[in-house]
C-alpha atoms as a PDB file:
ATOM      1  CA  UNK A   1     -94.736 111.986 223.060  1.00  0.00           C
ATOM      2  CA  UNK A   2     -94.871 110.505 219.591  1.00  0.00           C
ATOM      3  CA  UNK A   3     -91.747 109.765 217.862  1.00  0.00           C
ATOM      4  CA  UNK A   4     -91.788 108.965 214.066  1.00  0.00           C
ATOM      5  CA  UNK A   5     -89.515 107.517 211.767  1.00  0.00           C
ATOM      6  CA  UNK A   6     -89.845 107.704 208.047  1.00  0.00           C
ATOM      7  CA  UNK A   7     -87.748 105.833 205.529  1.00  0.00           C
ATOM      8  CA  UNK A   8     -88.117 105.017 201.468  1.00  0.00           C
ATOM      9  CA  UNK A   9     -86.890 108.645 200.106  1.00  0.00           C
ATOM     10  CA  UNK A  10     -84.502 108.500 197.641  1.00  0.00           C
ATOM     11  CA  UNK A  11     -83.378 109.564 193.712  1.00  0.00           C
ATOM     12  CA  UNK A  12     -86.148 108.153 191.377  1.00  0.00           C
ATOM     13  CA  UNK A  13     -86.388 109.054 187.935  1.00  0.00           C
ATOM     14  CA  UNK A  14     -89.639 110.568 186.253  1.00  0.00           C
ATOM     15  CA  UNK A  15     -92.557 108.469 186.038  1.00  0.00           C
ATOM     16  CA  UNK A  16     -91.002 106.026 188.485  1.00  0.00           C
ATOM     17  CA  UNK A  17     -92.144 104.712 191.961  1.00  0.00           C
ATOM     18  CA  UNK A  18     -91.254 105.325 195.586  1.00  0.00           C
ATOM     19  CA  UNK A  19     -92.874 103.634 198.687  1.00  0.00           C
ATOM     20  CA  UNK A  20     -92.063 105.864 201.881  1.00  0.00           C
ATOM     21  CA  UNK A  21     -92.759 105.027 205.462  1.00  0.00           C
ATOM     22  CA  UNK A  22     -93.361 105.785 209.001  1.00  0.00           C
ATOM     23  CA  UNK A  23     -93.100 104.015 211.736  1.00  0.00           C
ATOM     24  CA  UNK A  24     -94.642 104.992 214.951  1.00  0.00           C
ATOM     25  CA  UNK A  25     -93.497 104.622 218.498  1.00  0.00           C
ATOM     26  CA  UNK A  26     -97.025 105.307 220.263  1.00  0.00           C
ATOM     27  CA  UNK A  27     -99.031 102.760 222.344  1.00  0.00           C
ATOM     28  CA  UNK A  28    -102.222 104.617 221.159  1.00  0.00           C
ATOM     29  CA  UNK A  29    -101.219 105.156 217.741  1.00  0.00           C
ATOM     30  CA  UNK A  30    -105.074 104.058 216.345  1.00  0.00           C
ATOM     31  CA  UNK A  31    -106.019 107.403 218.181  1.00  0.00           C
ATOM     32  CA  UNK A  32    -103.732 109.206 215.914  1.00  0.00           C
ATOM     33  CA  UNK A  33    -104.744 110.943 212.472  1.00  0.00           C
ATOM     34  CA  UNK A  34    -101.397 110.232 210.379  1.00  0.00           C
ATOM     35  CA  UNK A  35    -100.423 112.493 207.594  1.00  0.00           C
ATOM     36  CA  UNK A  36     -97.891 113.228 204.965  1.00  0.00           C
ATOM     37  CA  UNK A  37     -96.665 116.298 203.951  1.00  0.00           C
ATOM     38  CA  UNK A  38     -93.759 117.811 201.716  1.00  0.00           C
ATOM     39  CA  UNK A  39     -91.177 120.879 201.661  1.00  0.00           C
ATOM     40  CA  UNK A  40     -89.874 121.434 198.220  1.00  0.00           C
ATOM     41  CA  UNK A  41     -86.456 124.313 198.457  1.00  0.00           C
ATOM     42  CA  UNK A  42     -87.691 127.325 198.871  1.00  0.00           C
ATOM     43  CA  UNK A  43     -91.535 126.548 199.447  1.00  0.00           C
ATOM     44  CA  UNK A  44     -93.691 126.193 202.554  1.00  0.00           C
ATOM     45  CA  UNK A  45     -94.479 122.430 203.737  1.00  0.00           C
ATOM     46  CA  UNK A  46     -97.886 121.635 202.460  1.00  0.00           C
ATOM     47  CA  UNK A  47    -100.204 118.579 203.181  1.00  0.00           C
ATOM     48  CA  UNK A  48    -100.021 115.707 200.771  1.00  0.00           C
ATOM     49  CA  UNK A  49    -102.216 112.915 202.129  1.00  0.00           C
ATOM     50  CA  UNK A  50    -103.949 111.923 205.210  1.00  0.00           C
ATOM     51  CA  UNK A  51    -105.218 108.957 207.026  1.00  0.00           C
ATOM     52  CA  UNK A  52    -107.640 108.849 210.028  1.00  0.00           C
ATOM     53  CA  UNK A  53    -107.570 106.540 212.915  1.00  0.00           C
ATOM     54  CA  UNK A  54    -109.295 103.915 211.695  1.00  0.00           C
ATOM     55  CA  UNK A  55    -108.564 104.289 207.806  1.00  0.00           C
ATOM     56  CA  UNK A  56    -112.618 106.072 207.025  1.00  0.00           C
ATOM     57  CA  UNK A  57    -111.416 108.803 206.012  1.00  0.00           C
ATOM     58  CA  UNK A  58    -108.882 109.585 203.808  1.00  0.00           C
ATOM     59  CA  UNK A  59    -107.352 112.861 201.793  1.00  0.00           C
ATOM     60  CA  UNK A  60    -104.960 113.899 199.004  1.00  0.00           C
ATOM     61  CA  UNK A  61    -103.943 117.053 197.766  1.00  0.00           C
ATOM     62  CA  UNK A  62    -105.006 117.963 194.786  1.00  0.00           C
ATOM     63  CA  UNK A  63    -101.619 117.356 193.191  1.00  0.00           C
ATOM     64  CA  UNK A  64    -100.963 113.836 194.114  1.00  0.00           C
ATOM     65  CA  UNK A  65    -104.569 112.740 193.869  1.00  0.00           C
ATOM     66  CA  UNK A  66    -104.661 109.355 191.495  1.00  0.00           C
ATOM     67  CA  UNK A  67    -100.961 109.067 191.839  1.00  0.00           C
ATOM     68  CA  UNK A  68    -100.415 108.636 195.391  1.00  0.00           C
ATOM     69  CA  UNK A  69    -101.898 106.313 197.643  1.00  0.00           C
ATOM     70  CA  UNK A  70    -101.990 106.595 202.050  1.00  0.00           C
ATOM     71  CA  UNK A  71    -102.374 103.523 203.836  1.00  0.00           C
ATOM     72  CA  UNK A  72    -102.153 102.650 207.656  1.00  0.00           C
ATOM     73  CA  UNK A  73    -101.091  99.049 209.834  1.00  0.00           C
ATOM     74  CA  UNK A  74    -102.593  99.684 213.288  1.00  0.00           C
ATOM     75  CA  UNK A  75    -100.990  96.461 214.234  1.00  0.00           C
ATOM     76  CA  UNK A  76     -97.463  97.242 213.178  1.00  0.00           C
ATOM     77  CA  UNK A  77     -97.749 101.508 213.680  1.00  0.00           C
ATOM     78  CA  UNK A  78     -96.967 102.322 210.827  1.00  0.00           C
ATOM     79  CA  UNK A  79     -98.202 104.586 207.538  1.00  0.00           C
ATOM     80  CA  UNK A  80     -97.483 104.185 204.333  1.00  0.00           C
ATOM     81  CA  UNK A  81     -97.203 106.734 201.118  1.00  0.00           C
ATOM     82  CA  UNK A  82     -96.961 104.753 197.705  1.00  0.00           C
ATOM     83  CA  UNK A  83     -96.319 107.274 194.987  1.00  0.00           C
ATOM     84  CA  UNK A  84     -96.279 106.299 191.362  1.00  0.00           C
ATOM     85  CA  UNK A  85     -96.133 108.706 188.587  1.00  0.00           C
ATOM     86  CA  UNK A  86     -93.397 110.681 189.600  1.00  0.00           C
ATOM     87  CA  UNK A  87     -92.686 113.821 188.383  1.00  0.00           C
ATOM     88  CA  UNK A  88     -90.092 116.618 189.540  1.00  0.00           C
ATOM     89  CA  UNK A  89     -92.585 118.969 191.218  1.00  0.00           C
ATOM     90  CA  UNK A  90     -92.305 116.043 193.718  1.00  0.00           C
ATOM     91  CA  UNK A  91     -89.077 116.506 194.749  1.00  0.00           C
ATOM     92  CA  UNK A  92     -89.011 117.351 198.336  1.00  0.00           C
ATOM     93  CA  UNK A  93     -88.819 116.543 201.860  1.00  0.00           C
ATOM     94  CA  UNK A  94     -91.129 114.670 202.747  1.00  0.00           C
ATOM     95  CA  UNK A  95     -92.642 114.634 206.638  1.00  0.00           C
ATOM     96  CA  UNK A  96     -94.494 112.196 208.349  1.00  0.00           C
ATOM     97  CA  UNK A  97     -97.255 114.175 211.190  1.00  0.00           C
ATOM     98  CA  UNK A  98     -99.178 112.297 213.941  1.00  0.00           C
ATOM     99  CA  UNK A  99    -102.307 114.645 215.220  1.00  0.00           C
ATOM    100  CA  UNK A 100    -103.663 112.809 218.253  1.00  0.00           C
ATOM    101  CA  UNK A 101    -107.564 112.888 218.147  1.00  0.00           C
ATOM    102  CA  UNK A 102    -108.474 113.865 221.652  1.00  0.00           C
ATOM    103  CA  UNK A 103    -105.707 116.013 222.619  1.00  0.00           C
ATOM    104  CA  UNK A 104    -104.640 117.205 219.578  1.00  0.00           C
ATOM    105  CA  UNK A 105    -101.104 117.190 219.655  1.00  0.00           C
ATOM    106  CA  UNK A 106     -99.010 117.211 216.583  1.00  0.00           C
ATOM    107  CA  UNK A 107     -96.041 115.155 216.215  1.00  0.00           C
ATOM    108  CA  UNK A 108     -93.590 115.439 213.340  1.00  0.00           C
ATOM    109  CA  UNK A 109     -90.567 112.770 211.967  1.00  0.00           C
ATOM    110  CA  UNK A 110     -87.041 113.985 210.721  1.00  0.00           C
ATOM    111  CA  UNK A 111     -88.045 113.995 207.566  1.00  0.00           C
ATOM    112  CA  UNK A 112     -86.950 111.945 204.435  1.00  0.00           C
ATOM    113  CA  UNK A 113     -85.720 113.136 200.795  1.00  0.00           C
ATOM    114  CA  UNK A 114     -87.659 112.086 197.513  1.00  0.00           C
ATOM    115  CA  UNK A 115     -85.347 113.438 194.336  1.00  0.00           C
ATOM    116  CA  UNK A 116     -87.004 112.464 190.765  1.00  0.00           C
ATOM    117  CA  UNK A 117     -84.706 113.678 188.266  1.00  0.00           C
ATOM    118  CA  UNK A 118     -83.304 111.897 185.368  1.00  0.00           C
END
């Protein structure tokens, strides 16, 4: 079973930066298609950005699209989210999600806060 770990949320103000993470505690994580997504109060989690195995393919919502950027370390397990532009509609949970290629198995972290209010 996957566990994940993500860390970086915190209060930002608008237009500012956050960098979150997730580490990974998976032996086969380069068979894993890594994702982020986000609950904001009162909404339904949706999909933010997403990463396959290997780092060919890679998505954004709409939303975040020229603002955020996904990156993966196969090496060190982990996934990255830099977000820049920050904006209040990105206030949130935000949740880390491991979908394992062959099996397909979904995996989810705890889940870590990103505030941007001023």
């Amino acid at each position: 079973q996957v566990q994940l770990v993500e860390s970086g949320g915190g209060l930002v103000q608008p237009g500012g930066s956050l960098i979150l993470s997730c580490a990974a505690s998976e032996f086969a994580f380069n068979r894993q298609f890594m994702s982020w997504y986000r609950q904001a109060p009162g909404k339904e989690r949706e999909f933010v950005a997403g990463i396959s195995h290997f780092g060919a393919t890679i998505e954004y919502s709409d939303s975040v699209k020229g603002r955020f950027t996904i990156s993966r370390d196969n090496a060190k397990k982990t996934v990255d989210l830099q977000m820049n532009s920050l904006s209040p509609e990105d206030t949130g949970v935000y949740y880390c999600n491991a979908r394992d290629i062959l099996t397909s198995k979904n995996a989810w972290g705890q889940g870590t806060q990103v505030t941007v209010s001023s």
